[in-house]
N, C-alpha and C. Protein backbone atom coordinates (compact mmCIF):
# COMPACT_ATOMS: atom_id res chain seq x y z
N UNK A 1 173.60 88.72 128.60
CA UNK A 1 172.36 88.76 127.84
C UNK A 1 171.28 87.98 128.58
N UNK A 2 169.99 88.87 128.77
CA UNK A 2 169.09 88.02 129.70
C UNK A 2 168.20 86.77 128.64
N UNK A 3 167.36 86.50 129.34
CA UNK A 3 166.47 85.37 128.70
C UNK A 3 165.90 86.02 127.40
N UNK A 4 164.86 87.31 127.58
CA UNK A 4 164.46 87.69 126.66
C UNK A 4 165.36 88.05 125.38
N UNK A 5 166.33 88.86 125.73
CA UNK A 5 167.44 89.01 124.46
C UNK A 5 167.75 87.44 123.85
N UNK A 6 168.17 86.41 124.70
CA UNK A 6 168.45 85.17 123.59
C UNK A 6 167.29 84.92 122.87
N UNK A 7 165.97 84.96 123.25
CA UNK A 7 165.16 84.06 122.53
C UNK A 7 164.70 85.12 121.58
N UNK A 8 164.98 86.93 121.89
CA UNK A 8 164.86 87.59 120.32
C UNK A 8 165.43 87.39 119.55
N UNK A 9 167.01 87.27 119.80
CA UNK A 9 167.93 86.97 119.25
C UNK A 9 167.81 85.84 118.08
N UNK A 10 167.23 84.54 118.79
CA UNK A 10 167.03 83.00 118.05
C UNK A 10 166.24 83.41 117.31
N UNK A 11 165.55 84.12 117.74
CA UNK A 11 164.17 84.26 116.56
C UNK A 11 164.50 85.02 115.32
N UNK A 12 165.38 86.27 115.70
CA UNK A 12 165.94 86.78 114.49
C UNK A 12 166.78 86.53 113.54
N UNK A 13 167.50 85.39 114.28
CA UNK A 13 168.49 84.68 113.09
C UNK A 13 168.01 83.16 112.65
N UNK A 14 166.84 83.19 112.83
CA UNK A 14 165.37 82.17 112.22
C UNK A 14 165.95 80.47 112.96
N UNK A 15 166.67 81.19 113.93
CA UNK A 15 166.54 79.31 115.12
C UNK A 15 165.15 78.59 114.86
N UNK A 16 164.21 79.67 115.25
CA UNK A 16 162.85 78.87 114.75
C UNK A 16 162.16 79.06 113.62
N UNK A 17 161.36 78.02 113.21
CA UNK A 17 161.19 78.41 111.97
C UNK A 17 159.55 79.08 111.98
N UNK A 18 159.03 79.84 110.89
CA UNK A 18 157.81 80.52 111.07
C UNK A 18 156.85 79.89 111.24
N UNK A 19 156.12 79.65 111.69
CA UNK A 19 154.59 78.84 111.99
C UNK A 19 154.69 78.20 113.32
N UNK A 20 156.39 77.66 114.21
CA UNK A 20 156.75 76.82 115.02
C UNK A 20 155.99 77.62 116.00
N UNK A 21 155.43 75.86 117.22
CA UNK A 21 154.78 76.56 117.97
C UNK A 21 155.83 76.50 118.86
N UNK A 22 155.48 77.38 120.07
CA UNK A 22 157.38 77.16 121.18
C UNK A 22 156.58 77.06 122.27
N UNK A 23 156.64 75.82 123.51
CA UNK A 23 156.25 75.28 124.27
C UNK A 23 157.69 76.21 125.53
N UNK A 24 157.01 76.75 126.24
CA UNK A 24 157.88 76.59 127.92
C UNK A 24 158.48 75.32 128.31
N UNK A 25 158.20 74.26 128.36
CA UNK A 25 158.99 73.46 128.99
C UNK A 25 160.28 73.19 128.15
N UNK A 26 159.73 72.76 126.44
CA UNK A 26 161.12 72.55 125.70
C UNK A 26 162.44 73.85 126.28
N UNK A 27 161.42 74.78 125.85
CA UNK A 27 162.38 76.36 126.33
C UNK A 27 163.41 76.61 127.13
N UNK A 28 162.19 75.90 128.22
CA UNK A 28 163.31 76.04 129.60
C UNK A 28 164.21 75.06 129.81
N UNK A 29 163.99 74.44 129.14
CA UNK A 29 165.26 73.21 129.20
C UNK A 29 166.46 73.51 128.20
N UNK A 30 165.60 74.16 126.95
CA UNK A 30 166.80 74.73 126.06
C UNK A 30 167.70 75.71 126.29
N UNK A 31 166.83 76.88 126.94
CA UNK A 31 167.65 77.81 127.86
C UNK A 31 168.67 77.35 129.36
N UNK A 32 168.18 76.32 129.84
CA UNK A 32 168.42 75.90 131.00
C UNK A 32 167.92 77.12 132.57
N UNK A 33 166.47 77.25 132.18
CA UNK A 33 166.12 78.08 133.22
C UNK A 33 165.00 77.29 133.52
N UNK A 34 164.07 77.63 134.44
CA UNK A 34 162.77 77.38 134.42
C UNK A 34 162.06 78.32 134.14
N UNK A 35 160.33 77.56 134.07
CA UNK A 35 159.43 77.83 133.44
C UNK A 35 159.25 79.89 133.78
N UNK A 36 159.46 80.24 134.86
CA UNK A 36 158.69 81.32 134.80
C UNK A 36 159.33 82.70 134.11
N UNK A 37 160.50 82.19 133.95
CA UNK A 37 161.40 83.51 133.25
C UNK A 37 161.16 83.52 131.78
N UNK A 38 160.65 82.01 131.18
CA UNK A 38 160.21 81.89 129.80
C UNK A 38 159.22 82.38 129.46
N UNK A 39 157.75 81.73 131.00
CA UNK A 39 157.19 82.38 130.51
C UNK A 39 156.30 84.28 130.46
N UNK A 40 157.54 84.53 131.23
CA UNK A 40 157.41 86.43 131.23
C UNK A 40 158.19 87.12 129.70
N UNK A 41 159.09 85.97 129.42
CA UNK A 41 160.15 86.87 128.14
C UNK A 41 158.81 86.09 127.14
N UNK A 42 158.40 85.32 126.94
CA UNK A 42 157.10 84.89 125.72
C UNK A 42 156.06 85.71 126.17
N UNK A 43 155.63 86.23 126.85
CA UNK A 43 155.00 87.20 126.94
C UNK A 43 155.09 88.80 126.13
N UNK A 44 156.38 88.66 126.48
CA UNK A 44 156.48 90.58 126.44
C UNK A 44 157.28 90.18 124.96
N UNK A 45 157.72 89.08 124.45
CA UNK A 45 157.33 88.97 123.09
C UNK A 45 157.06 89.11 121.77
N UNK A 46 155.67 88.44 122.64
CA UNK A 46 153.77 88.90 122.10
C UNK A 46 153.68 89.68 122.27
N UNK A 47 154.05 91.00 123.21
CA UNK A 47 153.33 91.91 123.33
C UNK A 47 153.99 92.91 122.22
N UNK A 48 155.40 92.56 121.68
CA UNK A 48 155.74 93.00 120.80
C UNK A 48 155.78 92.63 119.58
N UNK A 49 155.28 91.97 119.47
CA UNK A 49 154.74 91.31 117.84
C UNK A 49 155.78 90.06 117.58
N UNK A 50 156.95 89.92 118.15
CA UNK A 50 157.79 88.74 117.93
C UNK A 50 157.06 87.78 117.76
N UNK A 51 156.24 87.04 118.55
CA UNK A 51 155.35 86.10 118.98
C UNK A 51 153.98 86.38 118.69
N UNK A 52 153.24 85.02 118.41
CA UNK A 52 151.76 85.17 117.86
C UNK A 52 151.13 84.49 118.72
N UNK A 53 149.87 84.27 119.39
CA UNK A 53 149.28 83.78 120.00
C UNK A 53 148.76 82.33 119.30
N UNK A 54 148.90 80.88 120.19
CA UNK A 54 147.99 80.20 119.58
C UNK A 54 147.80 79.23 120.47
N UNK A 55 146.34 78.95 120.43
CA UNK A 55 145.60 77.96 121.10
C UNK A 55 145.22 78.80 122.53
N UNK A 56 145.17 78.42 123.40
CA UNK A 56 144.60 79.06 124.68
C UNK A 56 145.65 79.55 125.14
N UNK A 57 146.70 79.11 125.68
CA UNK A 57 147.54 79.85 125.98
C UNK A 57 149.26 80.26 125.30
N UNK A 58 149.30 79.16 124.53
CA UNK A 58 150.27 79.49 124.08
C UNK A 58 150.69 80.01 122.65
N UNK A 59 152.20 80.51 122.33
CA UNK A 59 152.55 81.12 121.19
C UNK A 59 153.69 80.43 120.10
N UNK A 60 153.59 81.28 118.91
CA UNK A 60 153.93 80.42 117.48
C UNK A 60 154.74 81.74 117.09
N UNK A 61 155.86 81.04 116.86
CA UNK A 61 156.38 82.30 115.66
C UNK A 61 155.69 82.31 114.51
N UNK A 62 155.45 84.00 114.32
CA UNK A 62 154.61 84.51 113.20
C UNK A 62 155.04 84.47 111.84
N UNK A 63 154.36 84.05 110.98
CA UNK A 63 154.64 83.76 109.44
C UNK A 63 155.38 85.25 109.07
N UNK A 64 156.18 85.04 108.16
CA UNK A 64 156.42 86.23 107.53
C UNK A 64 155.17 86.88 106.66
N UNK A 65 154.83 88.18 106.50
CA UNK A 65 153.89 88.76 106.49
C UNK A 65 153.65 89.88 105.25
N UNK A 66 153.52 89.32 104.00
CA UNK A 66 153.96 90.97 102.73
C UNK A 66 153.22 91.77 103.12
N UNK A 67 151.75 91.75 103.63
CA UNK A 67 150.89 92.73 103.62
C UNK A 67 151.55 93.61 105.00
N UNK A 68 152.22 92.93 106.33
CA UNK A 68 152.65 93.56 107.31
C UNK A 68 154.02 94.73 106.25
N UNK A 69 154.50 93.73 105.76
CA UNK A 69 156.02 94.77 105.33
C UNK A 69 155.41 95.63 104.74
N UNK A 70 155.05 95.70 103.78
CA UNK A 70 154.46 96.37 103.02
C UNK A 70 153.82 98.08 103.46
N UNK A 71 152.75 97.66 104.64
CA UNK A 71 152.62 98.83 105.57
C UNK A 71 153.53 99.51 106.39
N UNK A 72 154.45 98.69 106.75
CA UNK A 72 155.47 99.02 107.59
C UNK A 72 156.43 99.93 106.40
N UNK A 73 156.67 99.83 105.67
CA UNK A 73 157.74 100.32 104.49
C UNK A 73 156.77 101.62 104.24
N UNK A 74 155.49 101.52 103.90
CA UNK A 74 154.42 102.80 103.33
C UNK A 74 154.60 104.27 104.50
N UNK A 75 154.63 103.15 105.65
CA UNK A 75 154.16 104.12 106.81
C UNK A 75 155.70 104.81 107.16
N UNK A 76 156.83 104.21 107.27
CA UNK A 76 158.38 104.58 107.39
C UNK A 76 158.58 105.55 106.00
N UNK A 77 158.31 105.01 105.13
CA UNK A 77 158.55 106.09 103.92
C UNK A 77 158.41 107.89 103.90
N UNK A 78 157.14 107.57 104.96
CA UNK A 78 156.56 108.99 104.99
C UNK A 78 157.26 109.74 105.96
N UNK A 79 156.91 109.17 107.04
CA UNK A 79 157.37 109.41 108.53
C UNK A 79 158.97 110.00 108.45
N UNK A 80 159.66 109.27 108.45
CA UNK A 80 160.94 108.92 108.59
C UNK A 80 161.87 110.44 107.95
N UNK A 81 161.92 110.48 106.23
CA UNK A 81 162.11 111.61 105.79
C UNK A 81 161.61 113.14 106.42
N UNK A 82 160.59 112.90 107.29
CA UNK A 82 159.87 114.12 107.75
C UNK A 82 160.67 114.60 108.74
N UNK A 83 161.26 113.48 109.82
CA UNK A 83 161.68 113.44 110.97
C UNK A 83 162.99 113.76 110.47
N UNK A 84 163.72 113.27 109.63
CA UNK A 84 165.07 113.63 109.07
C UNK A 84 164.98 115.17 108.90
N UNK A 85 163.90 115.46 107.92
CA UNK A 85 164.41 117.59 107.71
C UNK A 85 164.08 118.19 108.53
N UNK A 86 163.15 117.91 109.85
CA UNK A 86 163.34 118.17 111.22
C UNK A 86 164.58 118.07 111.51
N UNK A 87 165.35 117.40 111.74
CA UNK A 87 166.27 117.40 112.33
C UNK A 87 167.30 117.87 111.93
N UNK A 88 167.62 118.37 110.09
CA UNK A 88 167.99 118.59 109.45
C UNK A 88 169.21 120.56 109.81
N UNK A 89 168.60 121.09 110.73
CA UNK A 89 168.89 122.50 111.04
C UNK A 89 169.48 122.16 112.55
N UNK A 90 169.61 120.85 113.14
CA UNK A 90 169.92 121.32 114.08
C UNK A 90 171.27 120.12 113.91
N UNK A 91 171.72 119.47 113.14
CA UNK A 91 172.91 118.69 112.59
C UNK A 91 174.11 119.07 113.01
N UNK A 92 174.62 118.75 113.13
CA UNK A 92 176.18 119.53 113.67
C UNK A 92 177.21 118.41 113.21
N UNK A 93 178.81 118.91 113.59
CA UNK A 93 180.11 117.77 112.85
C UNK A 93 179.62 116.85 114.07
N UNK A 94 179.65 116.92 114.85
CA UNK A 94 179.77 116.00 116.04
C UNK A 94 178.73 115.00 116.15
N UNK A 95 177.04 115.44 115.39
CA UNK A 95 176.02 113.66 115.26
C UNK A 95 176.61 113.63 113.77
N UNK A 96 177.06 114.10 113.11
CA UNK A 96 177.26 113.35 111.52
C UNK A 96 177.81 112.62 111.68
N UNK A 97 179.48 113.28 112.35
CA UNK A 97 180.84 112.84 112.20
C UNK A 97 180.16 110.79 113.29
N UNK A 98 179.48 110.77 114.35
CA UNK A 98 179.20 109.77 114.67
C UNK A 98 178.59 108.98 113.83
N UNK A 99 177.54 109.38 113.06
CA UNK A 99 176.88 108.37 112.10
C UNK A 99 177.63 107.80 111.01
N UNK A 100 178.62 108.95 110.65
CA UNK A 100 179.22 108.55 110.56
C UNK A 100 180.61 106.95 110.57
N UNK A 101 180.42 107.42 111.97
CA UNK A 101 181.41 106.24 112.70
C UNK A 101 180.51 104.92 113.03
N UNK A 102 179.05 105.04 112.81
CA UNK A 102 178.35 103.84 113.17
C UNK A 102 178.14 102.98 111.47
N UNK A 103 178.72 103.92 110.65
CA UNK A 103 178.39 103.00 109.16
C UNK A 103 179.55 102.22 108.88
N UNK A 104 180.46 102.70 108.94
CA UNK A 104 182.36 102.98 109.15
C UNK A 104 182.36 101.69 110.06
N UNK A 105 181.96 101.47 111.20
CA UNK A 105 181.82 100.08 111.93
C UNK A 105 181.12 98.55 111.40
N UNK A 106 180.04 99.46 110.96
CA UNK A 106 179.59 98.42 110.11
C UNK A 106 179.95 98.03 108.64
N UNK A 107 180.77 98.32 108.37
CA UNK A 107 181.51 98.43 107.01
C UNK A 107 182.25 97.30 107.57
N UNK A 108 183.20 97.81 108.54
CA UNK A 108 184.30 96.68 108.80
C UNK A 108 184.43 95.68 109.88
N UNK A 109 182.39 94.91 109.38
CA UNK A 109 182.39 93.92 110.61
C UNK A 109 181.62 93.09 109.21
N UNK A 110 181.85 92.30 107.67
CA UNK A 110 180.96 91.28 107.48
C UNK A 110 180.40 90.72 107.72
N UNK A 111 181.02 90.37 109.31
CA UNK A 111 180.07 89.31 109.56
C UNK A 111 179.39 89.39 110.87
N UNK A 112 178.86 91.01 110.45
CA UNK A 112 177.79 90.99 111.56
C UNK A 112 176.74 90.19 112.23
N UNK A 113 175.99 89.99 112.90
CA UNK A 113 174.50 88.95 112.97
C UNK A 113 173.85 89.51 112.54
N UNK A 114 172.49 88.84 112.65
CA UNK A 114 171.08 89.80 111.77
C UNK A 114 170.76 91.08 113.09
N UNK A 115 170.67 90.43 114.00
CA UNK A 115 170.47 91.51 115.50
C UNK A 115 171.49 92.37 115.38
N UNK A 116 172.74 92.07 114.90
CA UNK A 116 173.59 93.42 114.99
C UNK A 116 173.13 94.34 114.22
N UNK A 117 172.64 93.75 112.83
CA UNK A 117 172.46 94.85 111.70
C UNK A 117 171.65 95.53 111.98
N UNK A 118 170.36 95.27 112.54
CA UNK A 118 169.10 95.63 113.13
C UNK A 118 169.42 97.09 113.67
N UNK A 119 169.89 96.25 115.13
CA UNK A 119 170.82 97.61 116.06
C UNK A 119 171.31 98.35 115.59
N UNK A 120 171.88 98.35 114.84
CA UNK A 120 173.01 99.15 114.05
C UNK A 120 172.70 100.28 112.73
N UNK A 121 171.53 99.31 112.32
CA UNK A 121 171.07 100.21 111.39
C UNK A 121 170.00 101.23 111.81
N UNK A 122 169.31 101.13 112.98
CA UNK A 122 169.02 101.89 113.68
C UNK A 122 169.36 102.90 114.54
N UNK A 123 170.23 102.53 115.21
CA UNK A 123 171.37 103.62 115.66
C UNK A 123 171.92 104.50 114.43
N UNK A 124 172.16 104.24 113.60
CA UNK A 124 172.50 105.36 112.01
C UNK A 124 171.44 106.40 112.25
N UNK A 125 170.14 105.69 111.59
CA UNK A 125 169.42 106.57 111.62
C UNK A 125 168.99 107.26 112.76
N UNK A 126 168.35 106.87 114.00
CA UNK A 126 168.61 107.50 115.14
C UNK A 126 169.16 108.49 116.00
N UNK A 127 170.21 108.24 115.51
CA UNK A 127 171.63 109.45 115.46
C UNK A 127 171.04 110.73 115.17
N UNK A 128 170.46 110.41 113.96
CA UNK A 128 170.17 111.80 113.34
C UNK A 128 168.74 112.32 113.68
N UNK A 129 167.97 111.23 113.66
CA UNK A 129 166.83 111.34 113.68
C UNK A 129 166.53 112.41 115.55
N UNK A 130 167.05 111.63 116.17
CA UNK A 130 167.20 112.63 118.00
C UNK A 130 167.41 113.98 117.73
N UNK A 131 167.87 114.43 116.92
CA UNK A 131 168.54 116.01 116.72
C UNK A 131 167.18 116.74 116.35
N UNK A 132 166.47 115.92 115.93
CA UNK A 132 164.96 116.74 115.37
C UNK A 132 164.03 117.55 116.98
N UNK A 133 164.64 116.49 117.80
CA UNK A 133 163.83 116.70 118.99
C UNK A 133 162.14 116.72 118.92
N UNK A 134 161.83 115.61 118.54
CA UNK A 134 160.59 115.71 118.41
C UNK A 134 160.18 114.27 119.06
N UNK A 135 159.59 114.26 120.04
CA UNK A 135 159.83 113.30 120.37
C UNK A 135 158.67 112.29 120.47
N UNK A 136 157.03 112.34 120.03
CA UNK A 136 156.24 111.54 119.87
C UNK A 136 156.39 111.06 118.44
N UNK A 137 157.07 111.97 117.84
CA UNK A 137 157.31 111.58 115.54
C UNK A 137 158.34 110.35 116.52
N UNK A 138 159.45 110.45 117.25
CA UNK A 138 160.16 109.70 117.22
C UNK A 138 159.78 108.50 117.96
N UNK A 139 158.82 107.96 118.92
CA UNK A 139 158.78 107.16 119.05
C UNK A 139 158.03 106.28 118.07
N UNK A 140 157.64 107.32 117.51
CA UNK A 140 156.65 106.50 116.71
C UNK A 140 156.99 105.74 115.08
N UNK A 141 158.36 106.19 115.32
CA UNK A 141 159.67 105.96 114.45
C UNK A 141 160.17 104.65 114.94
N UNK A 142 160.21 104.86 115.76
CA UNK A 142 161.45 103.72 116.68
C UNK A 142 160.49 102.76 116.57
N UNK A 143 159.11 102.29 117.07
CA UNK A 143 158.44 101.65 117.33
C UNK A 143 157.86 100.91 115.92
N UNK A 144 157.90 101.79 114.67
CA UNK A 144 157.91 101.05 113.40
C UNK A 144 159.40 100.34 113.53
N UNK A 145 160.27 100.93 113.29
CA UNK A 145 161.62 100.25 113.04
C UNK A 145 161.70 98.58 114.05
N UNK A 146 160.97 98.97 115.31
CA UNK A 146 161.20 97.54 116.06
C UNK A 146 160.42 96.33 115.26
N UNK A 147 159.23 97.07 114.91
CA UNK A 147 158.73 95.90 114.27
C UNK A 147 159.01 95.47 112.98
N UNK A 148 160.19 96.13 112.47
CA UNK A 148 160.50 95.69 111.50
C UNK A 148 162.04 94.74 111.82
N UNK A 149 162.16 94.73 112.98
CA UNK A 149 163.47 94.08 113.47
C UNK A 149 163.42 92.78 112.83
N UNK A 150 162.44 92.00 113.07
CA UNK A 150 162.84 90.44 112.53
C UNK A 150 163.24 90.54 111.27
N UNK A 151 162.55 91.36 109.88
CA UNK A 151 162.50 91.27 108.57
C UNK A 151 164.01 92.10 108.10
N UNK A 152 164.63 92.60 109.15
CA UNK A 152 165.79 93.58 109.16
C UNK A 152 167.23 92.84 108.68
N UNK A 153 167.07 91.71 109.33
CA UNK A 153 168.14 90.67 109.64
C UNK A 153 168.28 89.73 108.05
N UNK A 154 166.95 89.25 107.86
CA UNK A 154 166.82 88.75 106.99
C UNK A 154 166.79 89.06 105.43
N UNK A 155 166.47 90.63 105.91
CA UNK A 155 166.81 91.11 104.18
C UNK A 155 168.03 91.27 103.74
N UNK A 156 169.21 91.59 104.65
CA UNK A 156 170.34 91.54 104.37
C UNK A 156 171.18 90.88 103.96
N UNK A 157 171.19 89.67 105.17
CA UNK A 157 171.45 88.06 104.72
C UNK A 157 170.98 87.74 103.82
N UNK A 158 169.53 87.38 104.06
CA UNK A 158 168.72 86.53 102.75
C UNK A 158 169.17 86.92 101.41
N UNK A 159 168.63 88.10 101.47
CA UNK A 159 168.53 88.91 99.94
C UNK A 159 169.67 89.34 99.69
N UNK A 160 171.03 89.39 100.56
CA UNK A 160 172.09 89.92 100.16
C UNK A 160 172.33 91.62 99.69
N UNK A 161 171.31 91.89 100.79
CA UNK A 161 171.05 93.49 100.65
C UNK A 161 171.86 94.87 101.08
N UNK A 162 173.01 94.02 102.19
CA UNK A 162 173.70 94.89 103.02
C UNK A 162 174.36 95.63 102.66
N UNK A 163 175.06 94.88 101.56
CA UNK A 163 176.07 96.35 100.54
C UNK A 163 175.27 97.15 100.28
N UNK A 164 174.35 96.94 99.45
CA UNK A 164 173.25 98.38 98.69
C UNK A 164 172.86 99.01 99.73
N UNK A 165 172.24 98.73 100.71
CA UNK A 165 172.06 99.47 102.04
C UNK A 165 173.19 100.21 102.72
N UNK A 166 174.12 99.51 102.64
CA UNK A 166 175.24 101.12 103.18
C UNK A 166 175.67 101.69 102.39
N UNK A 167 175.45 101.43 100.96
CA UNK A 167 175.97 102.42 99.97
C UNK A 167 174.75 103.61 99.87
N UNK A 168 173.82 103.47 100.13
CA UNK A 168 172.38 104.15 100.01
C UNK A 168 172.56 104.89 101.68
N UNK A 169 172.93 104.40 102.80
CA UNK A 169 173.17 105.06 104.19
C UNK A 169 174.25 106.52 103.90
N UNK A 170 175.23 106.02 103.06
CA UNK A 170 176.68 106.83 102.61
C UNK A 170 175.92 107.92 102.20
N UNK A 171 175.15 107.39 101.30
CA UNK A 171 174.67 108.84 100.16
C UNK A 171 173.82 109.45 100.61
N UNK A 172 173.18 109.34 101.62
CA UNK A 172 172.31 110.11 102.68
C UNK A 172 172.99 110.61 103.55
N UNK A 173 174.17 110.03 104.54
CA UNK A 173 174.86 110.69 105.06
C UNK A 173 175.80 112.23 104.12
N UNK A 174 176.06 111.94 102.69
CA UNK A 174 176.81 113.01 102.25
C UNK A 174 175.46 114.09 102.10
N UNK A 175 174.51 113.72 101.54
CA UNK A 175 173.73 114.94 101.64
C UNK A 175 173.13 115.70 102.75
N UNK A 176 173.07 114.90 104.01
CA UNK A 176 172.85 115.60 105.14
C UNK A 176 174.12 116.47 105.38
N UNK A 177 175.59 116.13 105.18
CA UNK A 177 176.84 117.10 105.19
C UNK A 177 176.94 117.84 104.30
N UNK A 178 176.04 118.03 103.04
CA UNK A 178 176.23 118.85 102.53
C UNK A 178 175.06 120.16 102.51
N UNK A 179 174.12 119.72 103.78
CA UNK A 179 172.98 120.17 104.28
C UNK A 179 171.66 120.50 103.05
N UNK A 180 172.06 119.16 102.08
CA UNK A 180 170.76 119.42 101.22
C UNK A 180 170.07 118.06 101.76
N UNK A 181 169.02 118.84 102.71
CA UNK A 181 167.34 118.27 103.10
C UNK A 181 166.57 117.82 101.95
N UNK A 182 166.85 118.17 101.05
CA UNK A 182 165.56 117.70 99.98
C UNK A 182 165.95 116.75 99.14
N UNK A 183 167.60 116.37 99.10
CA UNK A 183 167.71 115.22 98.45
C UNK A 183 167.97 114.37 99.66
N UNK A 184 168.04 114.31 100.53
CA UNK A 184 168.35 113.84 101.51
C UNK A 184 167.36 112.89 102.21
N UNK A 185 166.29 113.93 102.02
CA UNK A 185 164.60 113.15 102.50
C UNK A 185 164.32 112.20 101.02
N UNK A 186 164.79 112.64 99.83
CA UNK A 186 163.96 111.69 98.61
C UNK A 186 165.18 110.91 99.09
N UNK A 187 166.25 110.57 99.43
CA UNK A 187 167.42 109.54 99.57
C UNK A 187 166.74 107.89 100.07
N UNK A 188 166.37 108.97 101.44
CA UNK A 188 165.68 108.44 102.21
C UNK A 188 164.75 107.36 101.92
N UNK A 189 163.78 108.03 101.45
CA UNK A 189 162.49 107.20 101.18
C UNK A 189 162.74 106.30 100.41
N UNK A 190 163.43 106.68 99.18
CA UNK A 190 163.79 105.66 98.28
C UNK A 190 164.45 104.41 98.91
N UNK A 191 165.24 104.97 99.34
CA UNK A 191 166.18 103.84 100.63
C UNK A 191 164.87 102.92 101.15
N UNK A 192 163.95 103.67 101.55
CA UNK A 192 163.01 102.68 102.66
C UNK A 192 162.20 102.06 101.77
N UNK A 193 161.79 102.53 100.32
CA UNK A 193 160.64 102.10 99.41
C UNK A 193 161.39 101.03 98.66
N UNK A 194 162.72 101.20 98.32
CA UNK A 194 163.24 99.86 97.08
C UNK A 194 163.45 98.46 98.44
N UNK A 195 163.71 98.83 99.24
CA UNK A 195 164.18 97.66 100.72
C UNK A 195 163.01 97.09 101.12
N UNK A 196 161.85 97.59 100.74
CA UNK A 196 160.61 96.83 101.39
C UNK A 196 160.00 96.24 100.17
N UNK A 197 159.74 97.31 98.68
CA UNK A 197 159.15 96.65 97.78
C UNK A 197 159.86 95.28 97.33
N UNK A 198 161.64 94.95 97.74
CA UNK A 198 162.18 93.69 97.44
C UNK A 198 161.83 92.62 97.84
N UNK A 199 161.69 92.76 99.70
CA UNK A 199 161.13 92.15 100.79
C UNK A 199 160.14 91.52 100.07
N UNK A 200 158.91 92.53 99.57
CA UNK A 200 157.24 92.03 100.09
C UNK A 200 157.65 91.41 98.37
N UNK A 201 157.94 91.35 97.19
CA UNK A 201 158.40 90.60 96.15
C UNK A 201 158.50 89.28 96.44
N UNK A 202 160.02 89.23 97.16
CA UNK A 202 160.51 88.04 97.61
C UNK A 202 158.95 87.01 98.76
N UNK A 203 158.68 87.67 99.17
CA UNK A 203 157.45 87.23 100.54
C UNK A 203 156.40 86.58 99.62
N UNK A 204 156.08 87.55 98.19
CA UNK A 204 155.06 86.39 97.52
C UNK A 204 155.36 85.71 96.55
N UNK A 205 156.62 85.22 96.76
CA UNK A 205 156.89 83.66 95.99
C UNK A 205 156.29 82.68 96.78
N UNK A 206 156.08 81.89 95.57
CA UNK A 206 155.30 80.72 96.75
C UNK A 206 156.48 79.81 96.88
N UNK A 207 158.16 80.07 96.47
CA UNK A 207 158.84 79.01 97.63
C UNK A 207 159.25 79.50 98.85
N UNK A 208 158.70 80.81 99.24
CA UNK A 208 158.92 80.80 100.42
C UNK A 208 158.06 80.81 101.65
């Protein structure tokens, strides 16, 4: 695992805490590298929303964000189901039977990390989502889902969400095998709309 993967990693299983500012030198001493590999992986980052900019040059992990989830959940809601009944005609035993095998894995690992779940729960959908062959809907899929990576980890853990989430993955997977698209896409959304409206709930308590 290179530099950048540990310090996504730390960040996703909340090593740091939100507002912290993260200095290169502590870094590189914590990593045991020097300064310039820290500061190219704090870079590219920021450039992915992990990291927030502050002061002249340097960066802060970013507060958790309801108004960010919130859009992120609105905009996946739509998207996502679309890209699913796209893909929906071109399904076969062989991507089910895998998505299968990627829920089935995650079933019998509790004690996944937050980065595994992330990965993992992306690869599910993914699976299926590639078969659509569409491939600007899909990056533009993938590229919501990344930024929802940090909040991914934490809804599971935190909120204790992971069971309801693969029981809700299951029941989308049976209706894609039973090739009904239309409950399949409302599965969906619902899946993406009750997981974010909990999130952005939980986000405006003020103990957190």
């Amino acid at each position: 695992m290179g530099l950048y993967e540990k310090i996504k990693s730390d960040l996703q299983q909340g090593r740091f805490a939100a507002g912290q500012v993260l200095k290169q030198a502590e870094l590189a001493e914590l990593y045991a590298v020097s300064r310039i590999p820290v500061r190219d992986a704090l870079q590219r980052l920021k450039n992915e929303g992990w990291l927030t900019g502050h002061g002249k040059r340097g960066v802060a992990v970013p507060q958790f964000d309801p108004i960010e989830v919130e859009d992120l959940y609105l905009m996946r809601m739509r998207l996502e189901p679309l890209l699913q009944s796209l893909a929906l005609e071109s399904l076969n035993g062989e991507i089910l039977g895998r998505a299968r095998d990627i829920l089935e894995s995650m079933q019998a690992k509790p004690e996944l990390s937050a980065e595994q779940i992330g990965k993992m729960n992306w690869e599910f959908h993914a699976c299926i989502y590639r078969a659509a062959a569409r491939p600007t809907l899909f990056s533009t899929v993938k590229q919501l889902h990344r930024q929802c990576e940090r909040y991914i980890g934490y809804q599971s853990h935190g909120l204790n969400y992971q069971g309801t989430s693969q029981d809700e993955h299951f029941a989308i997977l049976k209706a894609l095998q039973e090739g009904n698209g239309d409950q399949a896409a409302a599965l969906l959304a619902k899946h993406i709309e009750a997981a974010g409206k909990l999130l952005v709930k939980h986000l405006h308590q003020p103990h957190f």
